[in-house]
N, C-alpha and C. Protein backbone atom coordinates (compact mmCIF):
# COMPACT_ATOMS: atom_id res chain seq x y z
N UNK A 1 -25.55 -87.05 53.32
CA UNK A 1 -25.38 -87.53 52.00
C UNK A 1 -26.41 -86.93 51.05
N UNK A 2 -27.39 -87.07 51.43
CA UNK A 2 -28.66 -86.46 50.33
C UNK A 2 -28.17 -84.66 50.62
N UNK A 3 -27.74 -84.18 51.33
CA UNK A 3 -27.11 -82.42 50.67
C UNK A 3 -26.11 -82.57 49.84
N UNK A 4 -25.22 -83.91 49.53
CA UNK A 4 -24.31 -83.53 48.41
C UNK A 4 -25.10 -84.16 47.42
N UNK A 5 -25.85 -84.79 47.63
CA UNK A 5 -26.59 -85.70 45.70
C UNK A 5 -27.20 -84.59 45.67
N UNK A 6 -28.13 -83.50 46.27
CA UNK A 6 -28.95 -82.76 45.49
C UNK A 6 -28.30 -81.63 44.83
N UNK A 7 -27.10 -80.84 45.06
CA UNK A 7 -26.74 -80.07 43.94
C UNK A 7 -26.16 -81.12 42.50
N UNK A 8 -25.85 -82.24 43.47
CA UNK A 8 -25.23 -83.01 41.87
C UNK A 8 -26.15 -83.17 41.09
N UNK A 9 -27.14 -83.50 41.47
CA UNK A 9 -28.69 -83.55 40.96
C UNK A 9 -28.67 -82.61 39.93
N UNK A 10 -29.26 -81.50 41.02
CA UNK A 10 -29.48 -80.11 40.14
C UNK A 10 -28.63 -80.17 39.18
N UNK A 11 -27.05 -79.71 38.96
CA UNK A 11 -26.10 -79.80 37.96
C UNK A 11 -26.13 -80.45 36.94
N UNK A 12 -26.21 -81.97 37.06
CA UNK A 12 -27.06 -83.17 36.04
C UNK A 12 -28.40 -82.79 35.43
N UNK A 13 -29.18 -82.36 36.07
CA UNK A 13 -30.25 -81.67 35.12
C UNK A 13 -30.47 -80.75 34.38
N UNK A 14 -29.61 -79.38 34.77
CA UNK A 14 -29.34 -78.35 34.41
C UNK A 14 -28.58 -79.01 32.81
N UNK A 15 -27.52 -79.74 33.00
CA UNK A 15 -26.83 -79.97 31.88
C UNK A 15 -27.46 -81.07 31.27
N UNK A 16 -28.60 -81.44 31.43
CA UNK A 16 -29.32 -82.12 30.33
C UNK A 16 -30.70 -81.31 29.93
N UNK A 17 -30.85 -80.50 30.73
CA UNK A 17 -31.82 -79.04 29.73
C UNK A 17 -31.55 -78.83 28.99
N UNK A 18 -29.82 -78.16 29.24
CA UNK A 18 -29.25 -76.90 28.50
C UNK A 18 -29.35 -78.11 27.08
N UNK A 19 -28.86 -79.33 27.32
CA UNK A 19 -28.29 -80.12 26.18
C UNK A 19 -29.69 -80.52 25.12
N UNK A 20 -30.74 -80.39 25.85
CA UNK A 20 -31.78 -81.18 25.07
C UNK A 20 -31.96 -80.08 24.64
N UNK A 21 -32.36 -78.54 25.16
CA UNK A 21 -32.35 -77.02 24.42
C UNK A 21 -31.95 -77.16 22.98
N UNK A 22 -30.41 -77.24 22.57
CA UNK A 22 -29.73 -76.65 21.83
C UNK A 22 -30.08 -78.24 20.58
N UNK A 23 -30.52 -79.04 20.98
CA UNK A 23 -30.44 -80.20 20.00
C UNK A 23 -31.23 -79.54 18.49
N UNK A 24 -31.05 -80.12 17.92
CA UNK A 24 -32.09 -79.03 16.41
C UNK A 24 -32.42 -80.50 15.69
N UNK A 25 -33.93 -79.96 15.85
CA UNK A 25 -34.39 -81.42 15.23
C UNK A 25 -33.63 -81.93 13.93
N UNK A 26 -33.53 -83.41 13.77
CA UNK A 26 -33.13 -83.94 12.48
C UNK A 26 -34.02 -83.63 11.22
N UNK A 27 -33.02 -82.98 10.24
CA UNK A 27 -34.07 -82.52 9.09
C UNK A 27 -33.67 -83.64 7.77
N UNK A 28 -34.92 -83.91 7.25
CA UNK A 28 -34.56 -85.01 6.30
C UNK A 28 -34.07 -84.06 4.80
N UNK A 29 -32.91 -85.07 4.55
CA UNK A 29 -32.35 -83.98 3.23
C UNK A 29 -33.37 -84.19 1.66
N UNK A 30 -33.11 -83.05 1.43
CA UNK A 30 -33.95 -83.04 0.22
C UNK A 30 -33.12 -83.60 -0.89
N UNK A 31 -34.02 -84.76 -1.53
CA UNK A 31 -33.45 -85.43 -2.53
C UNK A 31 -33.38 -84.35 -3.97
N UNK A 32 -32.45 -84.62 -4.78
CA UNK A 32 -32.24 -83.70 -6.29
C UNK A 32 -33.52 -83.71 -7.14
N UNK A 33 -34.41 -85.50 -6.69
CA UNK A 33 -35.36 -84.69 -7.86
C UNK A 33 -36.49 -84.07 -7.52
N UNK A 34 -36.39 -83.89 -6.05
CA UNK A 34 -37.63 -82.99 -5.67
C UNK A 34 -37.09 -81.70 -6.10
N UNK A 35 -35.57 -81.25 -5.74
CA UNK A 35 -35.20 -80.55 -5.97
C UNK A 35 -35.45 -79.31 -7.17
N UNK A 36 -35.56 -80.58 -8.19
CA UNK A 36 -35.19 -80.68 -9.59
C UNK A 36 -36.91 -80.50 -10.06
N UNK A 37 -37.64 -80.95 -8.91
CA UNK A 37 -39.07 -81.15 -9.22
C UNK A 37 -39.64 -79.14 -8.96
N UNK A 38 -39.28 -79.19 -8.01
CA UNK A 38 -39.41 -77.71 -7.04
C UNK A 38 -39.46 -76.72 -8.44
N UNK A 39 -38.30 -76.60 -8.88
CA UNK A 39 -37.33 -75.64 -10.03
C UNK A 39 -38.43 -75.71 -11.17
N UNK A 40 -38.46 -76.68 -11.63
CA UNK A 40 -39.69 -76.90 -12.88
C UNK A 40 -40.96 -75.96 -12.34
N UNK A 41 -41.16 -76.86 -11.41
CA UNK A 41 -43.30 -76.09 -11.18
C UNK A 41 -42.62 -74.92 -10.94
N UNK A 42 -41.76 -73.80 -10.31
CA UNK A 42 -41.23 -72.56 -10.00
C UNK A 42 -41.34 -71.85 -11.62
N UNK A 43 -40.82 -72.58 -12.38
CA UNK A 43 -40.70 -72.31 -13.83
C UNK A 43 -41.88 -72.09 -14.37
N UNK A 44 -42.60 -72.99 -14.70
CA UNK A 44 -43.69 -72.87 -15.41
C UNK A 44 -44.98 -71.88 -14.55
N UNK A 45 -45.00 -71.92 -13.22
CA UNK A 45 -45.23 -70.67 -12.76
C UNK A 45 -44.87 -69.61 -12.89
N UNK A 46 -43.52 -69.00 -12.89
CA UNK A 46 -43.26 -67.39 -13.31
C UNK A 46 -43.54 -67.51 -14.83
N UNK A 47 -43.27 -68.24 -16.07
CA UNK A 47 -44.19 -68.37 -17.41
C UNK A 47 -45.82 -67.83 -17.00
N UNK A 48 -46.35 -68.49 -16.15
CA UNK A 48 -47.75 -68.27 -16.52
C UNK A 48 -47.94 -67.10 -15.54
N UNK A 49 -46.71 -66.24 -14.99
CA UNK A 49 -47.43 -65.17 -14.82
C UNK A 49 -46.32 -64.20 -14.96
N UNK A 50 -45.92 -64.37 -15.94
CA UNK A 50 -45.05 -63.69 -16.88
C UNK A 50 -44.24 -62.63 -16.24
N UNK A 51 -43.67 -63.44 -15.13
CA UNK A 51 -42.47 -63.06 -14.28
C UNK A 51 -40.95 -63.10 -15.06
N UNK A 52 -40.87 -62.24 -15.86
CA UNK A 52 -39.71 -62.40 -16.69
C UNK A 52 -38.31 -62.03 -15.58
N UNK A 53 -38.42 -61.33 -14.02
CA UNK A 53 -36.90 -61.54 -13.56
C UNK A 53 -36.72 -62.60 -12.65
N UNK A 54 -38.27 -63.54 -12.02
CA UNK A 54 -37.78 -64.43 -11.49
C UNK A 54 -37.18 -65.74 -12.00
N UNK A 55 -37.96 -65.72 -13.78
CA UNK A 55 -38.09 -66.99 -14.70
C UNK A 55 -36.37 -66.89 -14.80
N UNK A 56 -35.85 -65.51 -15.32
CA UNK A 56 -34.44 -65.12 -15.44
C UNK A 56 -33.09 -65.88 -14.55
N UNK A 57 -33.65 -65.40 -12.97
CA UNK A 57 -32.77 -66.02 -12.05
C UNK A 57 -32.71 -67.50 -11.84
N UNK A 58 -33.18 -68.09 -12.79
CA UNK A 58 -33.40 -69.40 -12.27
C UNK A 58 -32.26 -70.02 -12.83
N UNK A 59 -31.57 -69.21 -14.04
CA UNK A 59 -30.56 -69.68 -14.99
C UNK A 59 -29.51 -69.85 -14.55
N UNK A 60 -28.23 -71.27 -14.99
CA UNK A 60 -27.31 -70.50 -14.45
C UNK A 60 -26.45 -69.48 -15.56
N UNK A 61 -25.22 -69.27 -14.63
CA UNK A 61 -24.41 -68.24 -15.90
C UNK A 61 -24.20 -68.82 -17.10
N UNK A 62 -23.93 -70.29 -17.49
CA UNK A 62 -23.65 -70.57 -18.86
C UNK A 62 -24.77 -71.62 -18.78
N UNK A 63 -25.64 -71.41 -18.73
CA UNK A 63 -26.80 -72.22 -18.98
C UNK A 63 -27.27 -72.23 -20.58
N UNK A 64 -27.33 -72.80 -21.41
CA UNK A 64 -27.77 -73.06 -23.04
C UNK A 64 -29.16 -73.22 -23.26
N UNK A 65 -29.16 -72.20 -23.88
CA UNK A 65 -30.79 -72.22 -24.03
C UNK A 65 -31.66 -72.22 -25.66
N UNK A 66 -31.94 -73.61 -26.13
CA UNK A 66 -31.84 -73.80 -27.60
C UNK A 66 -33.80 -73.86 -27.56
N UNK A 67 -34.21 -73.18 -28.97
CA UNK A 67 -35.55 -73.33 -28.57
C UNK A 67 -35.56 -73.55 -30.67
N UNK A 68 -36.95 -74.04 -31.20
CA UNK A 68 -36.88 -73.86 -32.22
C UNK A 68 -37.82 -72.54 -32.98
N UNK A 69 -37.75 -71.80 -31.52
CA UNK A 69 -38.25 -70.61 -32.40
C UNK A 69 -36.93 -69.12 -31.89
N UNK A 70 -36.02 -69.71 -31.81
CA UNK A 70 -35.17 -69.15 -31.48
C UNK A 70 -33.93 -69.19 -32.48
N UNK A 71 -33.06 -68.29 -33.33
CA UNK A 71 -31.58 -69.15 -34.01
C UNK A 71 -30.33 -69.17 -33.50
N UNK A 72 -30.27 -70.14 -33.42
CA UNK A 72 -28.76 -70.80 -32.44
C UNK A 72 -28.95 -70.83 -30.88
N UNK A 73 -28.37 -70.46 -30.50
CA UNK A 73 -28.00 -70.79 -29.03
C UNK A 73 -28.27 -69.43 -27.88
N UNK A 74 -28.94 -69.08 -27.02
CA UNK A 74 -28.70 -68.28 -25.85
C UNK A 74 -28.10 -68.93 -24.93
N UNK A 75 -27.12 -67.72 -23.94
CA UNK A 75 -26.38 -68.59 -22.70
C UNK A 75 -26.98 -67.57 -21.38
N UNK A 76 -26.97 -68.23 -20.61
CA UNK A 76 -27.03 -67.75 -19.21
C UNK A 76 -28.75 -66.90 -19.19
N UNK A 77 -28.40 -66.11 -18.36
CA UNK A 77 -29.64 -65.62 -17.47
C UNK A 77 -30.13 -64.08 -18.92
N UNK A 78 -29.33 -63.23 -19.64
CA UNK A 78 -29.13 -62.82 -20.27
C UNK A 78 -29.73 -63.15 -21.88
N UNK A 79 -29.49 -64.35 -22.33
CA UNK A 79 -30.44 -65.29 -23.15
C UNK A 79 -31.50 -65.46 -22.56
N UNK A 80 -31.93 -65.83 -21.77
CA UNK A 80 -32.94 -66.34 -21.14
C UNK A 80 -34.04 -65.31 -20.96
N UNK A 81 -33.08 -63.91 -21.08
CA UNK A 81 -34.10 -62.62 -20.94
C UNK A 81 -34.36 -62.09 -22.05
N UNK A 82 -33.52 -62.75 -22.94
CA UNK A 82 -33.77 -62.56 -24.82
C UNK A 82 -35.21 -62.94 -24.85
N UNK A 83 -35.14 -64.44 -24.79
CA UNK A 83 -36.10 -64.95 -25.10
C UNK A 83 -37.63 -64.84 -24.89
N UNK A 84 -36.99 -64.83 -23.48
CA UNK A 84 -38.28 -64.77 -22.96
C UNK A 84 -39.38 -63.12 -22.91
N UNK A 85 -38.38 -62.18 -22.74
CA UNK A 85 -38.69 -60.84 -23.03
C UNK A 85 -39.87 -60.82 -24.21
N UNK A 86 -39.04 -61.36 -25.74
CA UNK A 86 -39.64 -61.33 -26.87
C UNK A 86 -40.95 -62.72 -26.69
N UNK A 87 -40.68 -63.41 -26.47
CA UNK A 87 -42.16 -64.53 -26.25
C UNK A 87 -43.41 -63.85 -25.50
N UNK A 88 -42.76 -63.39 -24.35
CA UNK A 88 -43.97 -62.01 -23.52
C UNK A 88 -44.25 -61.05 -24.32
N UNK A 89 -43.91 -60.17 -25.53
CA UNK A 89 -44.00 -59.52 -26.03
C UNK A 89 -44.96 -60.10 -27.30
N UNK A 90 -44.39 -60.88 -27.84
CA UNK A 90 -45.75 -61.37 -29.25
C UNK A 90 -46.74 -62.15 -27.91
N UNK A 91 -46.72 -63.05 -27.26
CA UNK A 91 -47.84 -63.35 -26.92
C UNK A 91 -48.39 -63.03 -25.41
N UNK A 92 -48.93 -61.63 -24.95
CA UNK A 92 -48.93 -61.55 -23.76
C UNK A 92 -49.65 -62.07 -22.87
N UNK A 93 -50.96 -62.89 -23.53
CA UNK A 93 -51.93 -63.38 -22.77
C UNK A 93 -51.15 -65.02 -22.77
N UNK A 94 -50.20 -65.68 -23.28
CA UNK A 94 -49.75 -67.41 -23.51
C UNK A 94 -50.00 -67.61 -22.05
N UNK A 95 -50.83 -68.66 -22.10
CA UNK A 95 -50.86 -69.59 -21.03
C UNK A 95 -50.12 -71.11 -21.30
N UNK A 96 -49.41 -71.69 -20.31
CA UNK A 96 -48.18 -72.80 -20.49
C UNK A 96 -49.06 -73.63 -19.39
N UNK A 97 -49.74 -75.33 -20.10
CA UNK A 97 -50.35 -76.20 -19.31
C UNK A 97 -49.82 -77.40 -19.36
N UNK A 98 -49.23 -77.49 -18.40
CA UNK A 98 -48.13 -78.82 -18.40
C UNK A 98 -48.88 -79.78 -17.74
N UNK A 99 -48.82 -81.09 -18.69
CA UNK A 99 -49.84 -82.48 -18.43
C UNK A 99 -49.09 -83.49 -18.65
N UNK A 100 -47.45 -83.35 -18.65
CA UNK A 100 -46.87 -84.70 -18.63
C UNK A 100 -45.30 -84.41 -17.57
N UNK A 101 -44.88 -84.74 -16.82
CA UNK A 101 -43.45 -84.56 -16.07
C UNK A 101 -42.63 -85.76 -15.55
N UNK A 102 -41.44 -86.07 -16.43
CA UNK A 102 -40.64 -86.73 -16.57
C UNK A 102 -39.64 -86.65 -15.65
N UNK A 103 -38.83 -87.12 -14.41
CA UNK A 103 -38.13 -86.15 -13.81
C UNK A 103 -37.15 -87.91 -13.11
N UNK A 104 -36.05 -87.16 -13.74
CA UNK A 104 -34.63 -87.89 -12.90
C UNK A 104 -33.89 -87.36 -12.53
N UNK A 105 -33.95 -87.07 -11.89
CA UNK A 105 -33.10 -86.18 -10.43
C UNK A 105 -32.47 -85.04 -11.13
N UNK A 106 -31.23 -85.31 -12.00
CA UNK A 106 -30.94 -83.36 -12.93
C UNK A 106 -31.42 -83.03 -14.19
N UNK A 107 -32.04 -83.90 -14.55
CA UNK A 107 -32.97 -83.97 -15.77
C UNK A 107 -34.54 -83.92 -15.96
N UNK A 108 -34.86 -82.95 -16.10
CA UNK A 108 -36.67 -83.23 -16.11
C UNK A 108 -37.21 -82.94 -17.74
N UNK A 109 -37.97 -83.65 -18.04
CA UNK A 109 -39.21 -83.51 -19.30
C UNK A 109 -40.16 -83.04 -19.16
N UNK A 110 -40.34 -82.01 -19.88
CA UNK A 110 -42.15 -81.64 -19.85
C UNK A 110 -42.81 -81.42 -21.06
N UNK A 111 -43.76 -82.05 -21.27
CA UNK A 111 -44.85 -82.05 -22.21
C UNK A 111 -46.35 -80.77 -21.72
N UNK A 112 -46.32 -80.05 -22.44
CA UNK A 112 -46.89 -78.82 -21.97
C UNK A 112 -47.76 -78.36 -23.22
N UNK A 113 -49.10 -77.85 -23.61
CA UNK A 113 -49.53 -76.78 -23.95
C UNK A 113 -49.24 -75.16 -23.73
N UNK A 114 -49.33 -74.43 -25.17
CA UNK A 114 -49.38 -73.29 -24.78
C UNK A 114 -50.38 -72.55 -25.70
N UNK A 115 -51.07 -71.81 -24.93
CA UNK A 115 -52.44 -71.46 -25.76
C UNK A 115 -52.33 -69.79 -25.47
N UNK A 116 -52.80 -68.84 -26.39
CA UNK A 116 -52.78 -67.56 -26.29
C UNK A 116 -52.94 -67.29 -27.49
N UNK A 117 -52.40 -65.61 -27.96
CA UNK A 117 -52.39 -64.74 -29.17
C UNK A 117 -51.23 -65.14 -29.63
N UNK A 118 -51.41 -65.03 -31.42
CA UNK A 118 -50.03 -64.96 -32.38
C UNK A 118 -49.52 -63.72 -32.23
N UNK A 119 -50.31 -63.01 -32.02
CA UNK A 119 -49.94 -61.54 -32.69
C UNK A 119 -50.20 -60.88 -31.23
N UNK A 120 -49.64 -59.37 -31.73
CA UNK A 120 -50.09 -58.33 -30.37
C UNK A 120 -51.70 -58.78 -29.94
N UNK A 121 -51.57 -58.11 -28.35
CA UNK A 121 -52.93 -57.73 -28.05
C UNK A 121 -53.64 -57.20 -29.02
N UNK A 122 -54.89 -57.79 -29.14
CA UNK A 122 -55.95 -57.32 -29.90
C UNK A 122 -56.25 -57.97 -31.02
N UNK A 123 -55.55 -59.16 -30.99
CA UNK A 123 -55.75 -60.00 -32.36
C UNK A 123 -56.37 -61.14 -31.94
N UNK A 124 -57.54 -61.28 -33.27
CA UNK A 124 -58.28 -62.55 -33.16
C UNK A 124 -57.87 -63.86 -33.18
N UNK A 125 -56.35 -63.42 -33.59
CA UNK A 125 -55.84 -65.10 -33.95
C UNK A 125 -55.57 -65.99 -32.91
N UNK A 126 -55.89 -66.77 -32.34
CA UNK A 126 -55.50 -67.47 -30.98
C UNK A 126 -54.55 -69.16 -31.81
N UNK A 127 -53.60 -69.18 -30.67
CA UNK A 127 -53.54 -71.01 -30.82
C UNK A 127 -53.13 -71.58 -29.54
N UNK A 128 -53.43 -72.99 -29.96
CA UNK A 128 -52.73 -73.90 -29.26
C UNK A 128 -51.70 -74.90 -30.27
N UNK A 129 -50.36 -74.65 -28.85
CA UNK A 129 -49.43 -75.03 -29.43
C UNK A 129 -48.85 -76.25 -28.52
N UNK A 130 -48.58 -77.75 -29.23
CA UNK A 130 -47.70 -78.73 -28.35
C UNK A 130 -46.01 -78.36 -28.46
N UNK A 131 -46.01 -78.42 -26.93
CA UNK A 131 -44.56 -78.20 -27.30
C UNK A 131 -43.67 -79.42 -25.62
N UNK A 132 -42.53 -79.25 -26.05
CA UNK A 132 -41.59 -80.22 -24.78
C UNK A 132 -40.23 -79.59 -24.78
N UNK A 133 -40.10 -79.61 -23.07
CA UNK A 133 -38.65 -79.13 -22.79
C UNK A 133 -38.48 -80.17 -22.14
N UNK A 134 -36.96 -79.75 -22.16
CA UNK A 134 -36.18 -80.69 -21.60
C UNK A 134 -34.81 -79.94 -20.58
N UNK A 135 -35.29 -80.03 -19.31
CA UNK A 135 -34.24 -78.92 -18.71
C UNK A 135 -32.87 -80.07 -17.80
N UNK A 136 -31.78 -79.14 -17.95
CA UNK A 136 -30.70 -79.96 -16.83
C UNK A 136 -30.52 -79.16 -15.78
N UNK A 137 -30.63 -79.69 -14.67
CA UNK A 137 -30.67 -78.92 -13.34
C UNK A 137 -29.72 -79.50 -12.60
N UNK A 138 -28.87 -78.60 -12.27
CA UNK A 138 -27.28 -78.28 -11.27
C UNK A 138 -26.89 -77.89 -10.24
N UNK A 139 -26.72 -77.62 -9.19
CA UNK A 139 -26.84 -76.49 -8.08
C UNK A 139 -27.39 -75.93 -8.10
N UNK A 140 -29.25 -76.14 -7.71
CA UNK A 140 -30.19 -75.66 -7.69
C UNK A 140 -30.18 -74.43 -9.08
N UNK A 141 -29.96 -74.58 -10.19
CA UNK A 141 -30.07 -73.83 -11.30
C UNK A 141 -30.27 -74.41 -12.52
N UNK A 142 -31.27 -73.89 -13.56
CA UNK A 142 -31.05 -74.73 -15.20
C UNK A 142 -30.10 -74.35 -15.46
N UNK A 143 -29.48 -75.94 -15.88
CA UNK A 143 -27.48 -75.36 -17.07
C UNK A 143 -28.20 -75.68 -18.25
N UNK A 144 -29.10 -76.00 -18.75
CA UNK A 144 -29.19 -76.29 -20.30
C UNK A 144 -31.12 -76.40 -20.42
N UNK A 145 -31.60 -75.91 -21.52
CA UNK A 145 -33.15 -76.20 -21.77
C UNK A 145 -33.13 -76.10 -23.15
N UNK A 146 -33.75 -77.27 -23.80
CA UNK A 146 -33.86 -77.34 -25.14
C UNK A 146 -35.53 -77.24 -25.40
N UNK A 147 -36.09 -76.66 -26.25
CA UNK A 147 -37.73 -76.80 -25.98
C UNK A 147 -38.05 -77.47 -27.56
N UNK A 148 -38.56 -77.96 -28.14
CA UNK A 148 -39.13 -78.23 -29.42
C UNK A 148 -40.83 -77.93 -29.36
N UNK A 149 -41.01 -77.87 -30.58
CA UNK A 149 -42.29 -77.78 -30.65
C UNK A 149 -42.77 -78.53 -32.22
N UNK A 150 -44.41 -79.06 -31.58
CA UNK A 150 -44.64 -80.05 -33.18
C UNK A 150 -45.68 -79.33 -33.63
N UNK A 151 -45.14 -78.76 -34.85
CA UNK A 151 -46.37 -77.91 -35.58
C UNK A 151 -46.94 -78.44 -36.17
N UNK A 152 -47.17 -80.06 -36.31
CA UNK A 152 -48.66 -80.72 -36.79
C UNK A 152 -49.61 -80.83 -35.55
N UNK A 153 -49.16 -80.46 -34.54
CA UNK A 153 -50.25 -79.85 -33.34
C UNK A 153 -50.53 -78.90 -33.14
N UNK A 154 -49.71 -78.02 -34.04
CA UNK A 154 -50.44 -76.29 -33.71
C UNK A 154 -51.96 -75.86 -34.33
N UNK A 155 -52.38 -75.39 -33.43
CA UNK A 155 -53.84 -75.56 -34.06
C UNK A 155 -54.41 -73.71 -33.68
N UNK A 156 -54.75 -73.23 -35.26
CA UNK A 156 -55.07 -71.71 -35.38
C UNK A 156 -56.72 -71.78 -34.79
N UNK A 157 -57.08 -70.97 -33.81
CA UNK A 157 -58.88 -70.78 -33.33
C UNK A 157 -59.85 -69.10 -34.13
């Protein structure tokens, strides 16, 4: 009797190796507003290092992009390289210091500084500027960012 239990044995173990092998640990799902959280700090990182094709890809294709130093409307990744192209261009040194984040799962707020040159390199004029976006986040992409800015906080150095 014990020569037929021990291959059954063996067999039974073998097929609870192979089975515990292939198991893949349980991964906890990532909620939207970490998600949503992730996308922002990603953002304001390629800004502050003036990654204009990663800031780009973050868009989606009809993503709306309303700013008030902008007129009317940009869409998609394309706008987004309008903008941002020309913002890198007048201010190349802007640094973007975000000290407030609002975040519900496809919607985030940010209250941010941005401090640098008005003008090309080489100009004395520096400011700091308050400004707030407001992004909607979709399948891991911004569909919409509105930014305002309050120029009774802009302050010339």
């Amino acid at each position: 009797m014990t020569i037929i239990l021990r291959p059954i044995m063996f067999s039974l173990c073998t097929i609870w190796l192979f089975a515990a092998c292939n198991n893949k640990p349980e991964t906890t799902p990532v909620s939207q507003k970490e998600i949503s959280k992730q996308i922002v700090e990603e953002h304001f990182r390629y800004l502050n290092n003036h990654d204009l094709k990663s800031l780009v890809a973050q868009y989606g294709d009809k993503a709306k992009i309303t700013t008030v130093d902008w007129d009317g409307e940009a869409i998609g990744p394309q706008g987004a390289d309008q903008i941002y192209h020309q913002v890198f261009y007048i201010s190349p040194d802007a640094r973007y210091l975000v000290d407030n984040v609002i975040n519900s799962d496809s919607i985030v707020v940010v209250e941010y500084d941005i401090i640098g040159l008005k003008e090309k390199p080489g100009s004395t004029i520096r400011y700091d500027m308050r400004n707030c976006s407001v992004f909607k986040i979709k399948n891991d992409k911004i569909t919409a960012e509105s930014t305002y800015a309050n120029s009774r906080l802009y302050r010339s150095k």
